[in-house]
Protein backbone atom coordinates (compact mmCIF):
# COMPACT_ATOMS: atom_id res chain seq x y z
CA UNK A 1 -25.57 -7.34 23.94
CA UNK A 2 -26.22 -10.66 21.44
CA UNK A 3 -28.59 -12.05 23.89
CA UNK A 4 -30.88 -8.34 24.55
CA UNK A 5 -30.73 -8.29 20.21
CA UNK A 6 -31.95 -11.80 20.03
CA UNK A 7 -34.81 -10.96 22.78
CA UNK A 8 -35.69 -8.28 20.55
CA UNK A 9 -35.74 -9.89 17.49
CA UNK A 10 -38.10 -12.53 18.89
CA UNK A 11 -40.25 -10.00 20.83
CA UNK A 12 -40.86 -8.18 17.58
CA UNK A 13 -41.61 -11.82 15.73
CA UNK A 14 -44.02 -13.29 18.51
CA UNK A 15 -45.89 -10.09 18.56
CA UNK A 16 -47.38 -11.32 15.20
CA UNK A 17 -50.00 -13.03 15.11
CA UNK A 18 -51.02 -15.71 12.32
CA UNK A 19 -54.08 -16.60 13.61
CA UNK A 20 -56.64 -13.98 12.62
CA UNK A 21 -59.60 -13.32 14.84
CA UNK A 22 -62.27 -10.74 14.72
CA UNK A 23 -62.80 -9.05 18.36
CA UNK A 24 -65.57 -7.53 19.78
CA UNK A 25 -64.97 -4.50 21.40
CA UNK A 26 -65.56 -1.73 24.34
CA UNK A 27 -67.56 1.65 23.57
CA UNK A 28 -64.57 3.59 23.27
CA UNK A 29 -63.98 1.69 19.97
CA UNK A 30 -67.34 2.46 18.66
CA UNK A 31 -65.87 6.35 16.95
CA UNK A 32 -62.44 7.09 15.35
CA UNK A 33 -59.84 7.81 18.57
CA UNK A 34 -58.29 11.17 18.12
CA UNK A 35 -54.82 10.68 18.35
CA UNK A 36 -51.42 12.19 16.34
CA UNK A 37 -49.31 10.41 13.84
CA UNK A 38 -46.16 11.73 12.58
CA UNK A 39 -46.45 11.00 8.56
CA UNK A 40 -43.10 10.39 6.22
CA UNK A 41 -42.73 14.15 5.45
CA UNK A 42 -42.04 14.37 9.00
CA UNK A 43 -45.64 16.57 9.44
CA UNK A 44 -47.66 15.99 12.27
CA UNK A 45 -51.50 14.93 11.19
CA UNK A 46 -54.25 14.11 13.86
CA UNK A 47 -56.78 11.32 13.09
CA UNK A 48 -59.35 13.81 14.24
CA UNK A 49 -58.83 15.63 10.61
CA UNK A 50 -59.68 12.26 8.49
CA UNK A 51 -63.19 13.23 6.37
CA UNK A 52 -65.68 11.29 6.42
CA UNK A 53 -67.19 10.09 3.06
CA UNK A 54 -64.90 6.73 2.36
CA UNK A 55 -64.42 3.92 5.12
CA UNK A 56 -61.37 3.85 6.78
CA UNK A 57 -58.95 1.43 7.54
CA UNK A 58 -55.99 1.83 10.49
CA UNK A 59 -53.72 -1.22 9.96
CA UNK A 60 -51.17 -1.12 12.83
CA UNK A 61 -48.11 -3.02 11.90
CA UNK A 62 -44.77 -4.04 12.35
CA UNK A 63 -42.11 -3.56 9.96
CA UNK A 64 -40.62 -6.59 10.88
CA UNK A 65 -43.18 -8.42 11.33
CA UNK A 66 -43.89 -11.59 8.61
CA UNK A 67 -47.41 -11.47 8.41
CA UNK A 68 -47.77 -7.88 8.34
CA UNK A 69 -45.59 -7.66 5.37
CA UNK A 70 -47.42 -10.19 3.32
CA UNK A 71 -50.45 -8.44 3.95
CA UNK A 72 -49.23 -4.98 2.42
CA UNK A 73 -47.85 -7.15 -0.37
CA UNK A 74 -51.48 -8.12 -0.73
CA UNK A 75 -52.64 -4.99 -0.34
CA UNK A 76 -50.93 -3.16 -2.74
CA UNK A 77 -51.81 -5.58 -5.42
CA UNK A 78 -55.36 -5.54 -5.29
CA UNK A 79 -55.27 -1.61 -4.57
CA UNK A 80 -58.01 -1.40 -7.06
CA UNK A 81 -60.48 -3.02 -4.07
CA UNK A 82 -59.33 -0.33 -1.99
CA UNK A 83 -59.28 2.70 -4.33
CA UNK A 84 -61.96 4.14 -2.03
CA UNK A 85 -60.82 3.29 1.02
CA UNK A 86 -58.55 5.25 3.32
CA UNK A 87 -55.82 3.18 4.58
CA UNK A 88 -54.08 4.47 7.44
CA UNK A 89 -50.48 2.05 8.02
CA UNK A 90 -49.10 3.26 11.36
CA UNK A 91 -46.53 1.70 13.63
CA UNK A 92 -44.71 3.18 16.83
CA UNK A 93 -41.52 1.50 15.56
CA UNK A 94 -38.28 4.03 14.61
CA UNK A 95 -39.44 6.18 12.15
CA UNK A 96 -36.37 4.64 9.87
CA UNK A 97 -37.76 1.35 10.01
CA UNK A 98 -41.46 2.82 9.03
CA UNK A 99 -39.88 5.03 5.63
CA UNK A 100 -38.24 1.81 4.89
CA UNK A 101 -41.30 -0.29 4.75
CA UNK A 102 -43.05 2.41 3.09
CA UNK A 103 -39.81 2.16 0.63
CA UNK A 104 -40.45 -0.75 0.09
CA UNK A 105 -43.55 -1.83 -0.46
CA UNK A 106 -44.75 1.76 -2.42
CA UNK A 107 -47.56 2.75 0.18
CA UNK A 108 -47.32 6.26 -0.57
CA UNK A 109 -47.77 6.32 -4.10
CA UNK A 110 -51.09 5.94 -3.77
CA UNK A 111 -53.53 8.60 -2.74
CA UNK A 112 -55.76 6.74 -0.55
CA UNK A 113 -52.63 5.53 1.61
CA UNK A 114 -51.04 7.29 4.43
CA UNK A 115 -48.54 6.02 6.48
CA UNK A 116 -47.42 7.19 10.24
CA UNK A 117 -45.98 6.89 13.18
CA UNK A 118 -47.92 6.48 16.02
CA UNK A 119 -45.04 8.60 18.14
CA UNK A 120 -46.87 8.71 21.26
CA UNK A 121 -48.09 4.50 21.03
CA UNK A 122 -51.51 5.76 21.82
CA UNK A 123 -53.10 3.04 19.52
CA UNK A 124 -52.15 0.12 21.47
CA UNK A 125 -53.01 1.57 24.59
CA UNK A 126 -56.65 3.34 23.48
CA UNK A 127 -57.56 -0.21 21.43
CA UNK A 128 -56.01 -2.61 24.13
CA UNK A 129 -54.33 -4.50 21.21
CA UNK A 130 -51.22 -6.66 21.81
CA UNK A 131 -50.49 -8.65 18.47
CA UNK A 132 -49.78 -7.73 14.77
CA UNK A 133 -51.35 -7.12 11.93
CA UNK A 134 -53.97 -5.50 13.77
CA UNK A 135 -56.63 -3.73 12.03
CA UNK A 136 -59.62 -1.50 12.54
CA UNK A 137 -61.89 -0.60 10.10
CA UNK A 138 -64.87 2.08 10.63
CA UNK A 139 -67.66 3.20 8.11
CA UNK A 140 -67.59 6.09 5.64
CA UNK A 141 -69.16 8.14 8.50
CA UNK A 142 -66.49 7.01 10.64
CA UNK A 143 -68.64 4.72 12.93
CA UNK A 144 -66.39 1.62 14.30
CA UNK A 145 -66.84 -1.41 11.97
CA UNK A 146 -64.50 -4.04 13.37
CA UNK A 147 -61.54 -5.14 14.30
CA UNK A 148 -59.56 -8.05 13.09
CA UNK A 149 -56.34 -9.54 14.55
CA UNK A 150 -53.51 -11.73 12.73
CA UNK A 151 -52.82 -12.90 10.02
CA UNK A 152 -55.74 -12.39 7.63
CA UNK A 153 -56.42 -12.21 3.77
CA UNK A 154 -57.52 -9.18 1.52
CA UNK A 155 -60.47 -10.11 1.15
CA UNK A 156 -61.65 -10.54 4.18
CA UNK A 157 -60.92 -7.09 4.89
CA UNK A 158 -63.01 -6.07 1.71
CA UNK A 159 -65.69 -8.07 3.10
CA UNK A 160 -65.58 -6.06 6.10
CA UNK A 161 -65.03 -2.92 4.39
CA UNK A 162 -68.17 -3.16 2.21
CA UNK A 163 -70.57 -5.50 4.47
């Protein structure tokens, strides 16, 4: 039992990813996937019903993962570069794990964040993605932007966001 918990627990850690790397991508990348997310209130919401208007960020992370923690640290303290972006935090971990996270580090106190659980790990699968912090971001009219992978800083992704 020790040794399946320790493979686990480094499973979940090498899954991160410090180095960050911007990908290029396949077509199906080039529009917002469709898929559902079960959100903290335990309400299902499809991607397909995000508005277009503000660009949109889907950072998939792992609650246990190092990197992706310090980058919602970093997040959440520059909010005010993101106040009109739509972050989208979403993780297939146990939906436990993702309320504490978003315990922790306050997503959903503010109105641009929403935070989810990709229940059927569609994400992974539609963007072929295999480390954390991964993050795509797409345009106000919901056109695919880019992708970055690892650990990376706010800014960059405000660089991305507005370039």
């Amino acid at each position: 039992m020790k040794k399946i918990l320790l493979i686990l627990i480094l499973g979940c850690i090498l899954s991160c990813k410090e180095k960050a790397s911007n990908s290029r991508t396949n077509d199906k990348e080039k529009s917002l996937a469709a898929f559902n997310v079960l959100l903290m209130d335990s309400t299902k919401f499809s991607t397909i019903n995000i508005s277009k208007g503000r660009p949109i960020v889907l950072f998939f992370f792992g609650p246990n993962c190092p990197y992706c923690q310090k980058l919602s640290k970093d997040i959440v303290a520059h909010m005010d570069k993101f106040e009109n972006v739509q972050i989208f935090f979403l993780s297939p971990e146990p939906f436990h794990e993702i309320k504490n996270y978003n315990v922790l580090f306050k997503l959903s106190k503010h109105p641009n964040v929403t935070v989810g659980q990709d229940y059927t790990g569609i994400f992974f699968s539609y963007f072929k993605g295999a480390n954390i912090p991964y993050l795509v971001i797409y345009d106000k009219e919901k056109r695919y932007k880019q992708t970055i992978v690892g650990n990376v800083g706010v800014d960059s992704i405000v660089n991305v966001v507005n370039g």
